[in-house]
Protein backbone atom coordinates (compact mmCIF):
# COMPACT_ATOMS: atom_id res chain seq x y z
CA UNK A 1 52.47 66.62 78.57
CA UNK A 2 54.50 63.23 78.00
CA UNK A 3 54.65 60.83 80.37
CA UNK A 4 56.95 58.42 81.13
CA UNK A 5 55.93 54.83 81.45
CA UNK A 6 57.05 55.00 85.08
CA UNK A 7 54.52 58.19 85.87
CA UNK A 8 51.95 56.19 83.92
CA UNK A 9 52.52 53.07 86.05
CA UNK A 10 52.01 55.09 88.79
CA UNK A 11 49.00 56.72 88.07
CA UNK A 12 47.17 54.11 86.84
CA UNK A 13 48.41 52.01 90.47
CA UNK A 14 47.25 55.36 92.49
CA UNK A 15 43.73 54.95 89.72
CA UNK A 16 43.32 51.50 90.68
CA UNK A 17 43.62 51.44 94.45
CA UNK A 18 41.18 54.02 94.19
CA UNK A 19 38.70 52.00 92.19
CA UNK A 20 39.20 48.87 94.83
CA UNK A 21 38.14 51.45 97.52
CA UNK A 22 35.07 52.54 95.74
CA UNK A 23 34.14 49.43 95.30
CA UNK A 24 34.62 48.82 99.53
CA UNK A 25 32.63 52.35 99.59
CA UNK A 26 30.11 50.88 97.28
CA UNK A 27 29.26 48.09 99.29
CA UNK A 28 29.62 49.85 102.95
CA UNK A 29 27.17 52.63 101.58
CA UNK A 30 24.65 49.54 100.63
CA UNK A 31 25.06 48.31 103.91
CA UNK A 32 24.73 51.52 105.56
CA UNK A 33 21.55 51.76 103.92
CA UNK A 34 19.58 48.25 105.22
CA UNK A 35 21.10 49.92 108.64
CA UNK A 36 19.36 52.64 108.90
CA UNK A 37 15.92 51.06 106.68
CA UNK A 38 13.05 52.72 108.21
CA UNK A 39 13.96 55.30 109.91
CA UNK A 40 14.33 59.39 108.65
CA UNK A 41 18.40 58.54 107.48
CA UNK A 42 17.31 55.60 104.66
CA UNK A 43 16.49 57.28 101.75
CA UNK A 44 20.20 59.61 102.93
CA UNK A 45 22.03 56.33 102.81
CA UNK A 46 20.49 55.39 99.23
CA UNK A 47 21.01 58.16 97.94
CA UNK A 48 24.47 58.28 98.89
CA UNK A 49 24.93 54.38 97.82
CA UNK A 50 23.42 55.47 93.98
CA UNK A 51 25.92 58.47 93.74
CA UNK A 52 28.80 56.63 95.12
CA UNK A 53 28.35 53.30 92.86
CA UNK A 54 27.86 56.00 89.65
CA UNK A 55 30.87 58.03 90.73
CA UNK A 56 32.79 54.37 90.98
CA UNK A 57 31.41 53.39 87.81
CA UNK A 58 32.85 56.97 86.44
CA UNK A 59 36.18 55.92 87.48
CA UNK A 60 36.75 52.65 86.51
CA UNK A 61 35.83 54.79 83.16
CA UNK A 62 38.16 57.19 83.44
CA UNK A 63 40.77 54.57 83.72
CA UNK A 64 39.74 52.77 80.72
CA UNK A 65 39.49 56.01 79.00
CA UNK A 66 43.42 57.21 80.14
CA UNK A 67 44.06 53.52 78.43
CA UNK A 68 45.36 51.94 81.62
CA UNK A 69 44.09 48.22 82.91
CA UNK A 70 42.88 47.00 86.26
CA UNK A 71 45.48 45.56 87.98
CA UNK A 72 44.81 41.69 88.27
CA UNK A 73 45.99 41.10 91.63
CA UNK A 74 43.86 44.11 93.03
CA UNK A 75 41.17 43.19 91.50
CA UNK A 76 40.88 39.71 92.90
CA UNK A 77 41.94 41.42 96.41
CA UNK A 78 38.69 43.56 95.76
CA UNK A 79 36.57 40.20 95.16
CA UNK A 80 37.70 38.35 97.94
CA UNK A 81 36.61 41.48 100.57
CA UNK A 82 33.42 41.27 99.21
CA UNK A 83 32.94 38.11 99.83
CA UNK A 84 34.49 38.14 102.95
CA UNK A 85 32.60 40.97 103.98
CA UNK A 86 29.48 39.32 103.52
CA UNK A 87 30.42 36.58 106.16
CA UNK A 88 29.10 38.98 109.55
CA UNK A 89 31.72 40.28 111.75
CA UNK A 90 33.97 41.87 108.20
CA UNK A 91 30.40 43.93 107.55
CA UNK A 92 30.52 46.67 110.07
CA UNK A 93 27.66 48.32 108.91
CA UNK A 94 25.10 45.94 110.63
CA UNK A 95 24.12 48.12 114.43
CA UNK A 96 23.89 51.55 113.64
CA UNK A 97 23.61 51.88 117.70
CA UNK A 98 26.42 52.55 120.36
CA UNK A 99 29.86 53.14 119.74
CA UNK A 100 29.90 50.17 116.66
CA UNK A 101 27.67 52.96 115.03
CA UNK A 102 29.36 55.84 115.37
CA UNK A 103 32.51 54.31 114.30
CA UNK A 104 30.31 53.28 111.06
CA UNK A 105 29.60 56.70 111.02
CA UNK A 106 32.82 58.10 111.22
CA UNK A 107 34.85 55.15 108.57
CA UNK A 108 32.10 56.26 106.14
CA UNK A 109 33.17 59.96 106.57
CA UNK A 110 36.77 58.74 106.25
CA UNK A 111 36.03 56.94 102.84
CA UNK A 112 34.23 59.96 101.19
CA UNK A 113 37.16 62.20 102.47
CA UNK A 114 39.51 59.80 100.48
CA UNK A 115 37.62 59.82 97.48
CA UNK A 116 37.50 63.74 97.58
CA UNK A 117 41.56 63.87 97.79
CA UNK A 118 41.37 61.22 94.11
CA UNK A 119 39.41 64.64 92.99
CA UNK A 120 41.55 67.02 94.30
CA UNK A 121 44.53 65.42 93.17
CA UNK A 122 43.46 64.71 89.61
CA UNK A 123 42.10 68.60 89.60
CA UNK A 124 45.43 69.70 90.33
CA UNK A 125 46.89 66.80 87.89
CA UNK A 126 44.22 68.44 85.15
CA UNK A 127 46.41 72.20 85.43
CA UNK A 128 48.97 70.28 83.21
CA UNK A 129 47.36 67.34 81.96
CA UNK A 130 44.89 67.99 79.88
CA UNK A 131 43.22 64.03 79.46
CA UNK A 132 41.29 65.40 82.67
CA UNK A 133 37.95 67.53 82.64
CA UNK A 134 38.51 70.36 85.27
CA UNK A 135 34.84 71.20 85.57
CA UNK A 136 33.64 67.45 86.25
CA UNK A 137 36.69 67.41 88.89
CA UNK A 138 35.28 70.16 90.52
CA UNK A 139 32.19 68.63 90.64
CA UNK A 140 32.98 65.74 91.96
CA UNK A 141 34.86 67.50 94.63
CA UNK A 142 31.96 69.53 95.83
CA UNK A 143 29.96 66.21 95.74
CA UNK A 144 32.05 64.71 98.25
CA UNK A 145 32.34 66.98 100.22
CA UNK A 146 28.15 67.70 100.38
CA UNK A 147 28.42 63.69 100.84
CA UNK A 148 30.78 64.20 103.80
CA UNK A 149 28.22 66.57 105.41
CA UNK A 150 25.23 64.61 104.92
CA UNK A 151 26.85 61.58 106.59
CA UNK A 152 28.23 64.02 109.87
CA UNK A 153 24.46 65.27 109.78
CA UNK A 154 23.42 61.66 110.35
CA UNK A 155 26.20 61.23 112.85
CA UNK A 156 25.65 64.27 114.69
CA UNK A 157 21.46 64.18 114.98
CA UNK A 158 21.89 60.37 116.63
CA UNK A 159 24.92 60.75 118.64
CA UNK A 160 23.26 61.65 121.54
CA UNK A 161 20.41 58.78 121.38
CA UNK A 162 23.31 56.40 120.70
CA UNK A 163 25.45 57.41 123.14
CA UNK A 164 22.93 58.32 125.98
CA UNK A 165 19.76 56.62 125.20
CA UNK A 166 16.55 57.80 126.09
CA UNK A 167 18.69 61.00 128.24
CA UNK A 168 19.62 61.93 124.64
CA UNK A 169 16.25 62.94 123.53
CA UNK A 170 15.29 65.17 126.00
């Protein structure tokens, strides 16, 4: 299939915001993980924060390998939220109690079901563009979506101790 420069441009722009919200995922899934250190969730959260740094590091691949560039501008953007992020009220993932928590919860849910629509799209992208492995799509897709479940199976077995306390366990 040939491209035009404009439908290049603009996949390698929709490429790159991805990689600049892996890189937010990256770091929120790190976070997520001191959260919940020590208790039955940590080793779900590091596990999650492995996969999700290797599946960032895949695309930042994927864009060198298409032949595109980060864009410079973004990529400073995506260096100045980390560092902003590490300054206390920009890390949300610091309670893991009340509503702050559950909100965690849920804005880590949010960012996996982003990162699954970058999958689906470049799946259906792969039907006519052939620069794109179907079966690693697919497998990437069913990845985030396991990754989405695992994070609502955090949310939902502590909802009820966040919410109601001690009334929650019994």
């Amino acid at each position: 299939m040939q491209q035009s420069q404009t439908e290049h441009e603009s996949l390698a722009a929709y490429l790159d915001d991805h990689l600049v919200g892996a890189e937010t995922g990256v770091r929120l899934f790190t976070a997520a993980q001191r959260t919940w250190e020590g208790s039955p969730y940590e080793e779900t959260f590091a596990r999650l924060a492995e996969e999700i740094s290797d599946e960032r590091d895949e695309l930042e691949s994927l864009i060198h390998a298409l032949g595109y560039s980060r864009s410079k501008l973004k990529a400073a953007a995506a260096m100045v939220g980390a560092a902003a992020g590490k300054l206390g009220p920009l890390n949300p993932l610091s309670t893991g109690g009340g509503a702050t928590g559950q909100l965690e919860l849920e804005s880590l849910q949010s960012l996996v079901r982003m990162k699954e629509s970058l999958w689906r799209t470049l799946l259906v992208l792969s039907a006519k563009d052939h620069r794109f492995n179907t079966a690693r799509l697919q497998e990437l897709t069913e990845t985030a979506r396991r990754q989405q479940e695992d994070v609502a199976g955090v949310m939902e077995q502590t909802a009820a101790q966040r919410f109601l306390g001690s009334a929650g366990s019994a």
